[in-house]
Protein backbone atom coordinates (compact mmCIF):
# COMPACT_ATOMS: atom_id res chain seq x y z
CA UNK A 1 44.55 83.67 102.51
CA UNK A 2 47.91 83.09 102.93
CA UNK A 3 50.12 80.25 103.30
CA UNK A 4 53.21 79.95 105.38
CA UNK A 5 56.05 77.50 103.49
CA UNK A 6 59.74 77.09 104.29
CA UNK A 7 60.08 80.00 106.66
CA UNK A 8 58.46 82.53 103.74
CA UNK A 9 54.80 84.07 103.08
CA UNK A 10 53.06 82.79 99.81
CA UNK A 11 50.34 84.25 98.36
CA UNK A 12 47.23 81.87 97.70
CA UNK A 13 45.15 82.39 95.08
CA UNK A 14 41.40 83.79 96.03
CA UNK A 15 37.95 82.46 95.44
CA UNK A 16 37.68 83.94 91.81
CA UNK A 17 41.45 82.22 90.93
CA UNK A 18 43.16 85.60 91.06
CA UNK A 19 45.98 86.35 93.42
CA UNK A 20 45.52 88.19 96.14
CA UNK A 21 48.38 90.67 97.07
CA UNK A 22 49.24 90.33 100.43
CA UNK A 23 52.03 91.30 102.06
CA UNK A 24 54.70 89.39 103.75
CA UNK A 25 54.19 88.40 107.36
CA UNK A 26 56.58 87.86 109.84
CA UNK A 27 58.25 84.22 109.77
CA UNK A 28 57.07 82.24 112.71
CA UNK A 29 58.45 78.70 114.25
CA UNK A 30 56.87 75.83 113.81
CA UNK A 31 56.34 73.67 116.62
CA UNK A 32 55.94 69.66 116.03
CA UNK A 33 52.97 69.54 115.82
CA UNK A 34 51.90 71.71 113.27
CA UNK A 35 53.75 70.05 110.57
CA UNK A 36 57.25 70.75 111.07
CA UNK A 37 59.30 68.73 108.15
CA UNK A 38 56.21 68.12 105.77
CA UNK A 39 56.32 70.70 103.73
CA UNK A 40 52.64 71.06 103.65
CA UNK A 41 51.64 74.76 103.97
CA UNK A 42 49.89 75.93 107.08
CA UNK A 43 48.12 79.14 107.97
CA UNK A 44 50.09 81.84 108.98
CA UNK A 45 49.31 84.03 111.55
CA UNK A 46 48.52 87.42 111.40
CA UNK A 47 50.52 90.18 113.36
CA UNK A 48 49.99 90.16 116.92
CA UNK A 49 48.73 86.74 117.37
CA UNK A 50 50.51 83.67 118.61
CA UNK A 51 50.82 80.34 116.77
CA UNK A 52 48.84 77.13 118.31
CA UNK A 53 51.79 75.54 120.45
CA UNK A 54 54.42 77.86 119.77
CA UNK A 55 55.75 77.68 123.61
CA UNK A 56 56.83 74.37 122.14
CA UNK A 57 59.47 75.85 119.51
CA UNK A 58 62.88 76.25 120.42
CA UNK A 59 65.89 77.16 118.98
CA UNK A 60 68.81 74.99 118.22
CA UNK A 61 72.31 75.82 118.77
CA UNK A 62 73.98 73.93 116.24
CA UNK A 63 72.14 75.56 113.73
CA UNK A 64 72.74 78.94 114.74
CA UNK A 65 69.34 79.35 116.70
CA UNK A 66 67.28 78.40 113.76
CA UNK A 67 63.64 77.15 114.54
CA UNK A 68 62.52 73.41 114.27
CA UNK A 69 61.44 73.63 110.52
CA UNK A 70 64.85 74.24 109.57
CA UNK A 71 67.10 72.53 112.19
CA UNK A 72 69.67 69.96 111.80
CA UNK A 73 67.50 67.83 114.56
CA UNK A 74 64.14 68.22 113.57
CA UNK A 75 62.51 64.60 113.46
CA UNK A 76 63.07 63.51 109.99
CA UNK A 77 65.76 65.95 108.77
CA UNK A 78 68.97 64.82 107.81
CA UNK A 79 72.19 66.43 109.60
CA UNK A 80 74.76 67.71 106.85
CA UNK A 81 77.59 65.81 107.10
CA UNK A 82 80.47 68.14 108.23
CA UNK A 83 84.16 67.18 107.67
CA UNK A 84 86.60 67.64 110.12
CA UNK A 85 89.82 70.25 109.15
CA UNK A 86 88.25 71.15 106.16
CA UNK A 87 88.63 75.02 106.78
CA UNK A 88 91.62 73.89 107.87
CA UNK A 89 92.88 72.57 104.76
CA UNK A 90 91.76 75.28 102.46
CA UNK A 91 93.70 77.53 104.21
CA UNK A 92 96.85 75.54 104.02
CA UNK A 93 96.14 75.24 99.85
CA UNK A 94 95.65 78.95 99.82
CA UNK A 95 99.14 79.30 101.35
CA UNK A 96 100.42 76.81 98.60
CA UNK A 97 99.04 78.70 95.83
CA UNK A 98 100.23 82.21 97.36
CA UNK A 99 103.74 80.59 97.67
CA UNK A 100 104.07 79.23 94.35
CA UNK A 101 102.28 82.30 92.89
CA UNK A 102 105.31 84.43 94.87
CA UNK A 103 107.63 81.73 93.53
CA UNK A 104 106.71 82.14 89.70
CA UNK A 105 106.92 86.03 90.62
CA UNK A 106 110.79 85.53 90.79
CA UNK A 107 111.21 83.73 88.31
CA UNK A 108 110.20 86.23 85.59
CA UNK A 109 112.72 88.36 84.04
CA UNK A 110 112.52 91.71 83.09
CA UNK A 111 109.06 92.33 83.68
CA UNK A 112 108.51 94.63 86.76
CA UNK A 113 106.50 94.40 89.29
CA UNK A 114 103.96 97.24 88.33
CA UNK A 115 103.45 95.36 85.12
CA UNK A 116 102.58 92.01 87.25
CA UNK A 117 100.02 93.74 89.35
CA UNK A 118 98.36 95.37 86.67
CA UNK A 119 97.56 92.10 84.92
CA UNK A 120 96.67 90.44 88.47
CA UNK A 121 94.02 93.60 88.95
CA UNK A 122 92.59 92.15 85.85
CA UNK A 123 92.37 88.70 86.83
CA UNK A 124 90.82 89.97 89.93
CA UNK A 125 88.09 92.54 87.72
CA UNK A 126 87.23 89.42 85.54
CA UNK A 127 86.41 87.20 87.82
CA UNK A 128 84.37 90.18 89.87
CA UNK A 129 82.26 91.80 86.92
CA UNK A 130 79.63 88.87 86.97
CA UNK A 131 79.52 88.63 90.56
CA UNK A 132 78.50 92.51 90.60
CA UNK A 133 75.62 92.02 87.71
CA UNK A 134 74.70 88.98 89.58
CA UNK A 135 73.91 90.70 93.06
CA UNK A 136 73.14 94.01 91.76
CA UNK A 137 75.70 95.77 94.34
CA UNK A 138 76.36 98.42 91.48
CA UNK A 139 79.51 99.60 90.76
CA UNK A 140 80.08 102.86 93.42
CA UNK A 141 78.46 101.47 96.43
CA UNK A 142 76.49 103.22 98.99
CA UNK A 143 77.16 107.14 99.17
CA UNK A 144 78.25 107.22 102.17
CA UNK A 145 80.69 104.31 102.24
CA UNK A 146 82.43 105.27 98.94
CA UNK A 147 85.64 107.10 100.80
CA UNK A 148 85.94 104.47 102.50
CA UNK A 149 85.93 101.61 99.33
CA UNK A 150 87.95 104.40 97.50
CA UNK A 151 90.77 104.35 100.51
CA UNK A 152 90.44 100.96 101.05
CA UNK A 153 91.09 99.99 97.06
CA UNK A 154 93.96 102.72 96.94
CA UNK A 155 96.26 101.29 99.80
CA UNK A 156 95.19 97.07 99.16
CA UNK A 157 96.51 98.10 95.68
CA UNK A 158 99.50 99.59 97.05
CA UNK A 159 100.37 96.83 99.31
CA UNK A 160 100.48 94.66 96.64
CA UNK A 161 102.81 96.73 94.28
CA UNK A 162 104.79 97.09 97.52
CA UNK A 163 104.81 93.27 97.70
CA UNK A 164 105.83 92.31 94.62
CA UNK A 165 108.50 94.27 94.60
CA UNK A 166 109.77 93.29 97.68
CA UNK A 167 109.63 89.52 96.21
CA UNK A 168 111.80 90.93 93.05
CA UNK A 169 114.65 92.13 95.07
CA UNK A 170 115.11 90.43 97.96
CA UNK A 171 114.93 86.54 99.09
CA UNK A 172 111.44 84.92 98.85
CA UNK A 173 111.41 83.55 102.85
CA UNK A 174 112.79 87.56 103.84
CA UNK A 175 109.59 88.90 101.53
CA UNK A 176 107.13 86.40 103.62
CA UNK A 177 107.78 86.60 106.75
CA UNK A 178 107.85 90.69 107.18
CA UNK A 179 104.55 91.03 105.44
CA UNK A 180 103.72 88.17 107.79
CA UNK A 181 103.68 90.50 110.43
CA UNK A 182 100.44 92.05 109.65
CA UNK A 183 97.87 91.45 112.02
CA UNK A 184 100.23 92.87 114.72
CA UNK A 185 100.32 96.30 112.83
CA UNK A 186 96.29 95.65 112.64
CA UNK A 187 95.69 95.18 116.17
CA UNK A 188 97.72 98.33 116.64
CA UNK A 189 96.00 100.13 114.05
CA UNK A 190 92.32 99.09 114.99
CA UNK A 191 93.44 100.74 118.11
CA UNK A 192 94.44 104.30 117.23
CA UNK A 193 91.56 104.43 114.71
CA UNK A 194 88.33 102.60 116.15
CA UNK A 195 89.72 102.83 119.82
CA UNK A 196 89.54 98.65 120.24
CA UNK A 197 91.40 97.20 123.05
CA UNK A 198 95.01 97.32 122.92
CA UNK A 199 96.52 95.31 126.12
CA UNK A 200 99.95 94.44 127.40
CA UNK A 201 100.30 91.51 125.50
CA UNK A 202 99.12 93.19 121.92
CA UNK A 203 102.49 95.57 123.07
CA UNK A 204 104.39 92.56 123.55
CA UNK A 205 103.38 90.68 120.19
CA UNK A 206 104.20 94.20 118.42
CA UNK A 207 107.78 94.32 119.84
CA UNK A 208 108.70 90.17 118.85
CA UNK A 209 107.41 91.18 115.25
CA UNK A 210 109.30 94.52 114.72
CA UNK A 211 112.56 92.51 116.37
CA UNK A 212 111.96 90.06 113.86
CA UNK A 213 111.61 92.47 110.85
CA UNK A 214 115.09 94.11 112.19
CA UNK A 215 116.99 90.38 112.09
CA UNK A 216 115.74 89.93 109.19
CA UNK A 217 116.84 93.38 107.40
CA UNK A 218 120.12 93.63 109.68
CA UNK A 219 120.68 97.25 109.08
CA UNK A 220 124.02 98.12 109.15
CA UNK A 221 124.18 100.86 112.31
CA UNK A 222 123.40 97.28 114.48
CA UNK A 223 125.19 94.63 112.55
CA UNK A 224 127.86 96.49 110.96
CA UNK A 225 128.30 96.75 107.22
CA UNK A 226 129.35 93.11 106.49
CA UNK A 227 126.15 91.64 105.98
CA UNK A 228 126.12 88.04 104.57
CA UNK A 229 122.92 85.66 102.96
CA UNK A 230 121.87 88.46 101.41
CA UNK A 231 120.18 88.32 97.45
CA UNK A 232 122.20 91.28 95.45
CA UNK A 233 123.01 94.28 97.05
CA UNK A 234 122.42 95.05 100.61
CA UNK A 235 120.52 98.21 99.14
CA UNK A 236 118.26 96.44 97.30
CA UNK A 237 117.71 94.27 100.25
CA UNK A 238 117.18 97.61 102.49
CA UNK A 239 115.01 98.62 99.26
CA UNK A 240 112.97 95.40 99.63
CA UNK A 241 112.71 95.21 103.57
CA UNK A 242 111.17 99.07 103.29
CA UNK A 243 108.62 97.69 100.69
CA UNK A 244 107.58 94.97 102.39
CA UNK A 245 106.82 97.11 106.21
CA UNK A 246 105.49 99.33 103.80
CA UNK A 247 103.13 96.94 102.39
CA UNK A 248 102.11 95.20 105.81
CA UNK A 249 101.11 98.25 107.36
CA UNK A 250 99.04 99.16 104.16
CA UNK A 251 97.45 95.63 104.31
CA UNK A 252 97.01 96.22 107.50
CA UNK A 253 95.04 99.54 107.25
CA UNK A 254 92.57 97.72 104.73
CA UNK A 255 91.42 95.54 107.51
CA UNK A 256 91.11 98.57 109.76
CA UNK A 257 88.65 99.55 106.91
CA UNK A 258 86.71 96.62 105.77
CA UNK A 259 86.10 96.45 109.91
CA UNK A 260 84.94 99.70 109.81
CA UNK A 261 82.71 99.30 106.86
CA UNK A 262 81.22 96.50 108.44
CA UNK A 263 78.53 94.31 106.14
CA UNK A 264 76.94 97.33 104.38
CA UNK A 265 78.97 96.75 101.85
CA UNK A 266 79.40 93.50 99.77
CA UNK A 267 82.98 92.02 99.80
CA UNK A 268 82.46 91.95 96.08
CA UNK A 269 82.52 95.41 96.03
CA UNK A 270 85.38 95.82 97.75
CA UNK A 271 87.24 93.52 95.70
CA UNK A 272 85.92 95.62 92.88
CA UNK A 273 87.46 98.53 93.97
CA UNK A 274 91.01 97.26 95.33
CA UNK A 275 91.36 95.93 91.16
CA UNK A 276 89.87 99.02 89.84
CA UNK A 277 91.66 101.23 91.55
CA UNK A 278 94.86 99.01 91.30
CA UNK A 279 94.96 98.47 87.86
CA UNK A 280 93.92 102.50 87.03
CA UNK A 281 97.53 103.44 89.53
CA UNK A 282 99.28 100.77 87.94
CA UNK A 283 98.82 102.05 84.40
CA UNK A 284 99.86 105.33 84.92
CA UNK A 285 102.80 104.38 86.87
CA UNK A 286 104.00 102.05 84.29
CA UNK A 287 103.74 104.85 81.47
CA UNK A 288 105.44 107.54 83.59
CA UNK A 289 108.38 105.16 84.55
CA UNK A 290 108.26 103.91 81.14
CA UNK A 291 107.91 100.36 81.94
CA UNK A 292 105.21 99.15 80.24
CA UNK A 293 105.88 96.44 77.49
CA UNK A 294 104.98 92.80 76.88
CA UNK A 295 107.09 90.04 78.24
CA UNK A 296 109.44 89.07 75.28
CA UNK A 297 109.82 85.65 76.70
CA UNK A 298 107.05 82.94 76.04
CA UNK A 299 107.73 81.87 79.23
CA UNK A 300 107.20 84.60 81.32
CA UNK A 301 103.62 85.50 79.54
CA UNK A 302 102.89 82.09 80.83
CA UNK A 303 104.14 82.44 84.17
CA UNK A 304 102.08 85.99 84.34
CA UNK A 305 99.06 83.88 83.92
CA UNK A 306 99.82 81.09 86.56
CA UNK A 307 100.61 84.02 88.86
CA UNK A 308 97.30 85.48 87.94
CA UNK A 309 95.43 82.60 88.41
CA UNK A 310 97.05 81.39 91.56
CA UNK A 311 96.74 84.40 93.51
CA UNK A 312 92.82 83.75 92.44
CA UNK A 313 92.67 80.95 93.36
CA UNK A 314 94.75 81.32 96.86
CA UNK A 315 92.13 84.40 97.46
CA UNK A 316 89.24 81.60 96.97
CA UNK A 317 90.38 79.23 99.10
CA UNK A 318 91.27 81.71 102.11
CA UNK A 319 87.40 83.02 101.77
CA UNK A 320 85.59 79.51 101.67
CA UNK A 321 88.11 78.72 105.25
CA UNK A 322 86.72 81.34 106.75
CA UNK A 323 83.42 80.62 105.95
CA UNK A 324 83.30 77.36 107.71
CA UNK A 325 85.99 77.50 110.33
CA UNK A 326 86.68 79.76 113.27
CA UNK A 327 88.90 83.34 111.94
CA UNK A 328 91.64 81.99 115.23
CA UNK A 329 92.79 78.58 113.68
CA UNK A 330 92.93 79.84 110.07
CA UNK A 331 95.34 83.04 111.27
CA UNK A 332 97.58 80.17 112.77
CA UNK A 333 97.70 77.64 110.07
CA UNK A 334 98.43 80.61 107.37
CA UNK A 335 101.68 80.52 108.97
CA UNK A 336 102.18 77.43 106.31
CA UNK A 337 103.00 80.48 104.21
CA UNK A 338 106.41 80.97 105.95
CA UNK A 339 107.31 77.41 105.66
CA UNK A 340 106.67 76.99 102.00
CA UNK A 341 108.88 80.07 101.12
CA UNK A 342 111.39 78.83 102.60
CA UNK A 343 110.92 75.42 101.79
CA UNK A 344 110.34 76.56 98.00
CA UNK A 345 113.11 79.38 98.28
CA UNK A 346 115.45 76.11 99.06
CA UNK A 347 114.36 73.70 96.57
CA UNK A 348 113.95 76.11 93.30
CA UNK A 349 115.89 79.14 94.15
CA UNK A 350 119.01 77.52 95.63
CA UNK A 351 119.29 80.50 98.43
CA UNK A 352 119.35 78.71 101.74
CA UNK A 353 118.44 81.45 104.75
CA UNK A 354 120.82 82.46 107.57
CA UNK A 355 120.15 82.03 110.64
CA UNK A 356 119.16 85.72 110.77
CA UNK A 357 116.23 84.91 108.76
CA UNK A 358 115.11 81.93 110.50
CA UNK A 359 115.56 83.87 114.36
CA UNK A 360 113.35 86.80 112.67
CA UNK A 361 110.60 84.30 111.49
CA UNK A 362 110.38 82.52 114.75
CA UNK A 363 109.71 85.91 116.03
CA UNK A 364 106.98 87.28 113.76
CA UNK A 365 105.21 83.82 113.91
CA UNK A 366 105.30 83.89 117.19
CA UNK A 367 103.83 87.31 117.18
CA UNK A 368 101.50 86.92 114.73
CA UNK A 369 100.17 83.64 116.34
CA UNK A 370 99.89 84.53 119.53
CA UNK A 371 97.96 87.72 117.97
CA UNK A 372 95.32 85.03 116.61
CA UNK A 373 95.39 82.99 119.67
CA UNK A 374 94.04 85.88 121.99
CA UNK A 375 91.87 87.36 119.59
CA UNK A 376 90.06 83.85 119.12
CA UNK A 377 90.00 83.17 122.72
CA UNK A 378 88.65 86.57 122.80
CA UNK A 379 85.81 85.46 120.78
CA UNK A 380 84.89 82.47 122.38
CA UNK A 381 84.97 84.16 125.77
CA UNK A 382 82.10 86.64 124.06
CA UNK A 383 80.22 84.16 122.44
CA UNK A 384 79.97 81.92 125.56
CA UNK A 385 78.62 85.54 127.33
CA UNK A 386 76.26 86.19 125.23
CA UNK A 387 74.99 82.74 125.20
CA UNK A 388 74.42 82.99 129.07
């Protein structure tokens, strides 16, 4: 016979104390009455044949439609406790740590930026590996999704090489709030390649953030060549500013991918192959430039850590917000970023922004929030359809 316990078939053992082999049947609610919240096991039906009192199951929305067995308001189960904001205040940590991890960035000296995102691929492979041997994804993925993972690894790597370099050579606020820009470029992307809806106001949110990245990089043909609150030269600031649009659009063409991917592929994977791929470009970029040596400075080998660890950690944080709060309010409070590089770019960098900067942020948070505000509303409006 076999017994039906916690939502899964069990084998019970036969007359003679063997087991029997039987396969799995179909999970099937509980009503009350049969023992819901015991956890005695019952008989469980056979294919084709209704439980006793089923008509009396039902599904509970908190809990994501889950039967009584397993629901938050099942007589004698215990709610989880939920706190308030907690999503809410991961995400504003991961911001921190992304900040201070940018922060440390410009502080080291005469280690390049090639170098720094080679040793963060290995952070990132480290912490991966077990994960991989733990959920047996393998290490290619499916067939048929491996261009994908191999595209999606090559331009995520890129983005961040672009990054950091845009955080070496121009001011840390400048850096943050172009790459900011990025789900703008997404929603525009998503739209050329996987034909999602692009309206009037995804048009509109595109033009604040590219007016924004242009106040911020002030080229000279609109501002004329006298460009003040700049960090160094004005061409390694037009250097940076073309690294930085470089690297939002690349971010932004890994989310194109990972959406068209889907869930047939385990985000550990993907991981896997953005620090993979990263750290195999990195390598033989550093040796063809010649760049490749070991920080001379005890200091900076420690801040190469912290910036390894932090960017870890930020990456952490960000996954366990959206895990337990809604994708529309984390996109809005990640705009903490902006404020602590400029709050940070103030206090340890001594480089207080023009007003330049702080017009062009206004505009690519604005942007990029209303972007998040739309989408989420978006989302609701769906869910509350297919509830009906």
């Amino acid at each position: 016979m076999v017994l039906c316990q916690d939502g899964e078939a069990v084998a019970a053992p036969a007359a003679d104390g063997k087991e029997l082999e039987v396969p799995l049947s179909r999970e099937v609610p509980l009503s009350r009455e049969d023992g819901a919240g015991t956890g005695q096991p019952r008989p469980c039906p056979a294919p084709g044949i209704e439980a006793a009192g089923a008509e009396e199951s039902r599904a509970c929305g908190c809990c994501s439609g889950l039967s009584w067995p397993r629901c938050c308001e099942a007589p004698g189960a215990k709610k989880k406790a939920s706190c308030p904001g907690l999503g809410l205040f991961y995400t504003v940590l991961s911001a921190f740590l992304f900040s201070v991890a940018s922060l440390f960035l410009k502080k080291i000296e005469d280690v390049h930026s090639v170098e720094v995102s080679a040793i963060r691929c290995v952070f990132q492979m480290a912490f991966v590996l077990p994960g991989l041997i733990y959920y047996k994804t393998g290490f290619l993925g499916p067939k048929g999704k491996r261009i994908f993972l191999f595209f999606r690894g090559l331009l995520g790597s890129s983005a961040m090489i672009l990054l950091y370099y845009a955080f070496q050579v121009m001011p840390l606020a400048d850096a943050t709030v172009i790459t900011f820009s990025s789900p703008v470029f997404t929603s525009l992307l998503a739209w050329i390649f996987l034909k999602e809806k692009y309206s009037i106001w995804d048009l509109l949110f595109t033009l604040f953030a590219i007016t924004g990245v242009i106040l911020i990089a002030r080229p000279p043909f609109l501002f004329g060549s006298n460009v003040t609150g700049i960090e160094g030269s004005y061409t390694d600031h037009l250097k940076g500013t073309i690294a930085a649009i470089t690297s939002t659009i690349s971010g932004a063409s890994t989310f194109v991918i990972i959406r068209k991917v889907g869930k047939s592929v385990h985000y550990f994977l993907s991981i896997w192959y953005y620090a993979v791929i990263g750290l195999i470009g990195c390598v033989i970029a550093l040796f063809v430039m010649n760049e490749w040596r070991l920080p001379y400075c005890g200091k900076d080998r420690v801040l190469l850590i912290l910036i390894g660890l932090l960017g870890l950690g930020g990456q952490i944080f960000l996954t366990k917000a959206l895990q337990i709060e809604k994708a529309g309010p984390v996109s809005i409070m990640k705009t903490m970023d902006v404020v602590f590089a400029f709050i940070l770019q103030i206090l340890f960098l001594n480089h207080l922004p023009t007003w330049w900067t702080v017009g062009g942020a206004l505009c690519v948070v604005a942007s990029s929030s209303g972007t998040a505000i739309r989408k989420w509303r978006q989302s609701l409006k769906k869910a509350k359809e297919n509830e009906i």
